[in-house]
N, C-alpha and C. Protein backbone atom coordinates (compact mmCIF):
# COMPACT_ATOMS: atom_id res chain seq x y z
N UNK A 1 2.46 -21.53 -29.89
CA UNK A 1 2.90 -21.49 -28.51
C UNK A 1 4.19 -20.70 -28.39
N UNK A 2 4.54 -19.99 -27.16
CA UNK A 2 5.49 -19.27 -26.98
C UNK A 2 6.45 -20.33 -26.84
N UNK A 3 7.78 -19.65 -26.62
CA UNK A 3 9.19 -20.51 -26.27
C UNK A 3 9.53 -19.52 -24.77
N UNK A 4 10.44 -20.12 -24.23
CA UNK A 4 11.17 -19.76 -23.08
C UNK A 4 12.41 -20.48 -22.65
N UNK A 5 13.45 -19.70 -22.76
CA UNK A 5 14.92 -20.23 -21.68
C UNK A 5 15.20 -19.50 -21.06
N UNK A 6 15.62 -20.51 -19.87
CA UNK A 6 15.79 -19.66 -18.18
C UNK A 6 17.07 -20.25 -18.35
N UNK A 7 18.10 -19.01 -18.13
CA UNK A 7 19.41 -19.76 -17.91
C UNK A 7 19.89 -19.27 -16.54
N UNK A 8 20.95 -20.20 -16.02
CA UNK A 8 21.51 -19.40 -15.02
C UNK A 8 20.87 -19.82 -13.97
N UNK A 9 20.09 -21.45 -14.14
CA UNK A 9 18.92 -21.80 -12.63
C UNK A 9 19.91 -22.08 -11.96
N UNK A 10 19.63 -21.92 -10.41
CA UNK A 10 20.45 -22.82 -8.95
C UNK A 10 20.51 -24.23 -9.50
N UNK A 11 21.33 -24.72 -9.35
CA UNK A 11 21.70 -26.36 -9.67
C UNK A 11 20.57 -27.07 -8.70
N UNK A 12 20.56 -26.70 -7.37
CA UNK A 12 19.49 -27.23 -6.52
C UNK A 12 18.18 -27.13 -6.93
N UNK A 13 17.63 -25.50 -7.36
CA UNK A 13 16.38 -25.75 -8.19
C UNK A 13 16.36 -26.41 -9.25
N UNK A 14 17.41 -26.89 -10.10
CA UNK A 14 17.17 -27.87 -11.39
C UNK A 14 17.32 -28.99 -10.61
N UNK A 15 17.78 -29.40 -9.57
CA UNK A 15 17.57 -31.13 -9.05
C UNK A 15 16.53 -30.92 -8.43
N UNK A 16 15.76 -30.23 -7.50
CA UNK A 16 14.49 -30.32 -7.08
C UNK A 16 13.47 -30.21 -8.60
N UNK A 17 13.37 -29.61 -9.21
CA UNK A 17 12.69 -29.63 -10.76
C UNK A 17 12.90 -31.21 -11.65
N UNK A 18 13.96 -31.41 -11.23
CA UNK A 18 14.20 -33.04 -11.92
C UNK A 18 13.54 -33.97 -11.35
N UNK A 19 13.11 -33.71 -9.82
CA UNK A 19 12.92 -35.15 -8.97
C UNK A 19 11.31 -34.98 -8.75
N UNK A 20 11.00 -33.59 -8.70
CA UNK A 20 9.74 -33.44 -8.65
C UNK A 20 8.70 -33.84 -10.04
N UNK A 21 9.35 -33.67 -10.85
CA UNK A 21 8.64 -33.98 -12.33
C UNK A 21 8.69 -35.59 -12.38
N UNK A 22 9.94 -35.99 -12.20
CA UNK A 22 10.16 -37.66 -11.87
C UNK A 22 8.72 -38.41 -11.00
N UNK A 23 8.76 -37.71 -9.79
CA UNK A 23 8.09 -38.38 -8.35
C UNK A 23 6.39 -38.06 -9.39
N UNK A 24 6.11 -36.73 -9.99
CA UNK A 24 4.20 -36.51 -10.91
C UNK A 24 4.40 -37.52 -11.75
N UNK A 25 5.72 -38.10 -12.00
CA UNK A 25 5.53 -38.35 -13.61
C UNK A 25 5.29 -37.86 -15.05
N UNK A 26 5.92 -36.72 -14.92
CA UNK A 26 5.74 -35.78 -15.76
C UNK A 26 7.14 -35.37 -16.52
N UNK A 27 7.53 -34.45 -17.47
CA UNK A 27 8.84 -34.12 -17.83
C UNK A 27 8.84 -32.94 -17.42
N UNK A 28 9.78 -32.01 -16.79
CA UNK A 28 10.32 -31.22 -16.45
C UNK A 28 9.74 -29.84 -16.94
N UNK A 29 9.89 -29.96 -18.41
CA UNK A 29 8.39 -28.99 -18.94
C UNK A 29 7.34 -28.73 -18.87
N UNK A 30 6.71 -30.05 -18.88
CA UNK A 30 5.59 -29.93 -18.40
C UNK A 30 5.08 -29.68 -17.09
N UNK A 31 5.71 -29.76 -15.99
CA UNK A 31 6.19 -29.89 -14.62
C UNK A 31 6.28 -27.51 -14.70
N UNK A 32 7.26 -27.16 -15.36
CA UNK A 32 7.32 -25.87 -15.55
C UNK A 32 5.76 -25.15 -15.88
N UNK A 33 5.69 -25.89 -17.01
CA UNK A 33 4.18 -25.29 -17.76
C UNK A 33 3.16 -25.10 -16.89
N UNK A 34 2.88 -25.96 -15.70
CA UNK A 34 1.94 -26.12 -14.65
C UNK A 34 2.31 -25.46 -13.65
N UNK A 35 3.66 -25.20 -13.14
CA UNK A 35 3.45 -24.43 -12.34
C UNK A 35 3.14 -23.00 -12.67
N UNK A 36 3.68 -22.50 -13.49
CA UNK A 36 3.25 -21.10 -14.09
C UNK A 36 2.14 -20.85 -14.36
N UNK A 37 1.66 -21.53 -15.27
CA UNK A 37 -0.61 -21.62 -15.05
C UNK A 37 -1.02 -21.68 -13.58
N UNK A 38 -0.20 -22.03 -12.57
CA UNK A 38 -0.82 -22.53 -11.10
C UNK A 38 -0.87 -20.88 -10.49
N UNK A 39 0.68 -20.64 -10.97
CA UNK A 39 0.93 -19.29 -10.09
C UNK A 39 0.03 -18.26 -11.06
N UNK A 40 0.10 -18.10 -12.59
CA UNK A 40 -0.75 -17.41 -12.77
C UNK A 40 -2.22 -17.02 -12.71
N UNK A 41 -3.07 -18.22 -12.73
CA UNK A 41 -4.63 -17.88 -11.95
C UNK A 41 -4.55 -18.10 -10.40
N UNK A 42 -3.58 -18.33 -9.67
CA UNK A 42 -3.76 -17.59 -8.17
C UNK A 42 -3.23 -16.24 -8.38
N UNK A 43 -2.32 -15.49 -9.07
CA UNK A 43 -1.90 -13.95 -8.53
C UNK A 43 -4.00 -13.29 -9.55
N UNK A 44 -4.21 -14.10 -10.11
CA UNK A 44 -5.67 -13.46 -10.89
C UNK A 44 -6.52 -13.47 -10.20
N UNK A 45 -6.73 -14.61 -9.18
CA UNK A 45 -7.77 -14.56 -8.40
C UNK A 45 -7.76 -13.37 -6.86
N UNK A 46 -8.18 -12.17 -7.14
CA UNK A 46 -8.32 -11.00 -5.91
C UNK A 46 -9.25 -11.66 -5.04
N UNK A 47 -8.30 -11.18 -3.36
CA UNK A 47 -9.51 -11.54 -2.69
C UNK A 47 -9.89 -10.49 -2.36
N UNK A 48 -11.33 -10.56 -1.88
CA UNK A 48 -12.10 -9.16 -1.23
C UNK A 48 -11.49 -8.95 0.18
N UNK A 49 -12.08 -7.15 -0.22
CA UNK A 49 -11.46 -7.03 1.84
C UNK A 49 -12.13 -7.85 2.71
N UNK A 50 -13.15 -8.06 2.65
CA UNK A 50 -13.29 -9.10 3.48
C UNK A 50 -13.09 -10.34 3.55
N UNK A 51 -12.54 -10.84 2.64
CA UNK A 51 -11.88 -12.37 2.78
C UNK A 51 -10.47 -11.88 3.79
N UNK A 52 -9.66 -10.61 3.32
CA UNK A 52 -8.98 -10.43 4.15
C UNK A 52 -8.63 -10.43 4.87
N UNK A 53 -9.87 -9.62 6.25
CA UNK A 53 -10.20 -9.15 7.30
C UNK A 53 -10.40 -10.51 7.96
N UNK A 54 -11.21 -11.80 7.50
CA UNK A 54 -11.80 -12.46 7.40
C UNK A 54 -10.58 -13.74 8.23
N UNK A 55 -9.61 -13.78 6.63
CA UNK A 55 -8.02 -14.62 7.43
C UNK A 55 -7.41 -13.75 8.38
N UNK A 56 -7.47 -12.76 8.59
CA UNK A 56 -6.75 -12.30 9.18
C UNK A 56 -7.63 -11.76 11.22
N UNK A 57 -8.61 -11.14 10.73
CA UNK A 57 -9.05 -11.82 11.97
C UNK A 57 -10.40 -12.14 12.37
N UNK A 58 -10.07 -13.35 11.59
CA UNK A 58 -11.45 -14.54 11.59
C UNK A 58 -12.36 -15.28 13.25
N UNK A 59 -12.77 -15.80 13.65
CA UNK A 59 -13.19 -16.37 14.84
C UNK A 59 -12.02 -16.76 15.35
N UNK A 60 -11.20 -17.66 14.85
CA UNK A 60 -10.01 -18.03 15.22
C UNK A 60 -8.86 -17.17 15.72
N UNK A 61 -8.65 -15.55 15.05
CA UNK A 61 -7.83 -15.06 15.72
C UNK A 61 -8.28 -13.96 16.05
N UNK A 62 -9.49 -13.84 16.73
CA UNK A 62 -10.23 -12.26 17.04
C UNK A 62 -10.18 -12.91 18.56
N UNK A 63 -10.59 -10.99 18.86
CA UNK A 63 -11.04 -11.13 20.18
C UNK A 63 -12.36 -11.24 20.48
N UNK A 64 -12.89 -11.34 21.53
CA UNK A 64 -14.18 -10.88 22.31
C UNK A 64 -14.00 -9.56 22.40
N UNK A 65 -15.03 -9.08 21.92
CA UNK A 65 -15.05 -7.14 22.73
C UNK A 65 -16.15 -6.78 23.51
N UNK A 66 -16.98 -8.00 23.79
CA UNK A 66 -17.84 -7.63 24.72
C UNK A 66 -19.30 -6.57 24.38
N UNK A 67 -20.23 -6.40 25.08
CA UNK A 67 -21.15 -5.58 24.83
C UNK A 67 -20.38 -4.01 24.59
N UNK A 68 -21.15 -2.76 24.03
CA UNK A 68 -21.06 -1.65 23.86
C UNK A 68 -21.04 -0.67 25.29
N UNK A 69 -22.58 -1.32 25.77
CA UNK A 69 -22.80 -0.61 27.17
C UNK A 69 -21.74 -1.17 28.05
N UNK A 70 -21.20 -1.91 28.53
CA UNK A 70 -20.02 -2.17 29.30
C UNK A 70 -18.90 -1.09 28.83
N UNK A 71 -18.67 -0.83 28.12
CA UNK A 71 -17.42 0.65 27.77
C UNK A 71 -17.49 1.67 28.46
N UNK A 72 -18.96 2.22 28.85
CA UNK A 72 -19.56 3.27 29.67
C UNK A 72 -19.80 4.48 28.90
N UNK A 73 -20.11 4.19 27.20
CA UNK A 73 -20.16 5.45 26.58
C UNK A 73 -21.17 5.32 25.89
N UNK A 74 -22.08 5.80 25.03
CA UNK A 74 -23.66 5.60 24.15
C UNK A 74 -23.05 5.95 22.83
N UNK A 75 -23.46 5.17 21.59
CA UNK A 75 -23.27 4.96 20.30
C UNK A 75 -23.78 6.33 19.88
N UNK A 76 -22.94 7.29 19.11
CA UNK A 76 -23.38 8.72 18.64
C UNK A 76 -24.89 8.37 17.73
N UNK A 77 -25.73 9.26 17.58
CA UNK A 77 -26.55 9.24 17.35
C UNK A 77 -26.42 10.57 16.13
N UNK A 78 -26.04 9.96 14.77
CA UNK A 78 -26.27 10.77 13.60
C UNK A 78 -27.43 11.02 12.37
N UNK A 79 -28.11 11.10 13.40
CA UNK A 79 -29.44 11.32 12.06
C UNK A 79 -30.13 12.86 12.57
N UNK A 80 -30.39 13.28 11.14
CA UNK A 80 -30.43 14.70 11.63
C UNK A 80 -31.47 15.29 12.66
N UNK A 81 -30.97 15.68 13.28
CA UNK A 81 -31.84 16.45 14.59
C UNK A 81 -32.83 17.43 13.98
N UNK A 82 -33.42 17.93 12.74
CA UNK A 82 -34.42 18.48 12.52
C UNK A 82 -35.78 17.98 11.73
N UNK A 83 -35.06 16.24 11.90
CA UNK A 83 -36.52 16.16 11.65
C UNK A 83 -37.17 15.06 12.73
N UNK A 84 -36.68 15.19 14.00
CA UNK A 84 -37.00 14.22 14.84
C UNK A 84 -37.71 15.59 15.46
């Protein structure tokens, strides 16, 4: 197993790190060890563009856009004109 020292923490992040490992029941290391496995398979897990598109504008924060023909314009028509 690797080693690691972090020196130089905020006194506040070592008392929030003390009380939080206290409140799991855990020691402080181990409390460290887990969050770093936590953060490292979430930055691993990619989401797709469409999960993206998806939170971002899902049913919940989209609009209505209504029918096409209400705009007053006809959907281009790209298929080649020599073999129709």
């Amino acid at each position: 197993m690797a080693m690691l020292t972090v020196r130089q923490i905020d006194q506040a992040d070592k008392e929030w790190l003390q009380h939080e490992a206290a409140r799991q029941n855990l020691s402080m290391e181990e409390l460290v060890r887990r969050l770093i496995h936590e953060k490292r398979q979430q930055s691993m897990q990619r989401a797709l563009p469409s999960e993206i598109v998806r939170r971002y504008f899902g049913p919940q924060d989209g609009v209505e856009l209504g029918e096409r023909k209400k705009f007053g314009f006809e959907a281009p028509d790209f298929r080649d004109q020599s073999t129709q």
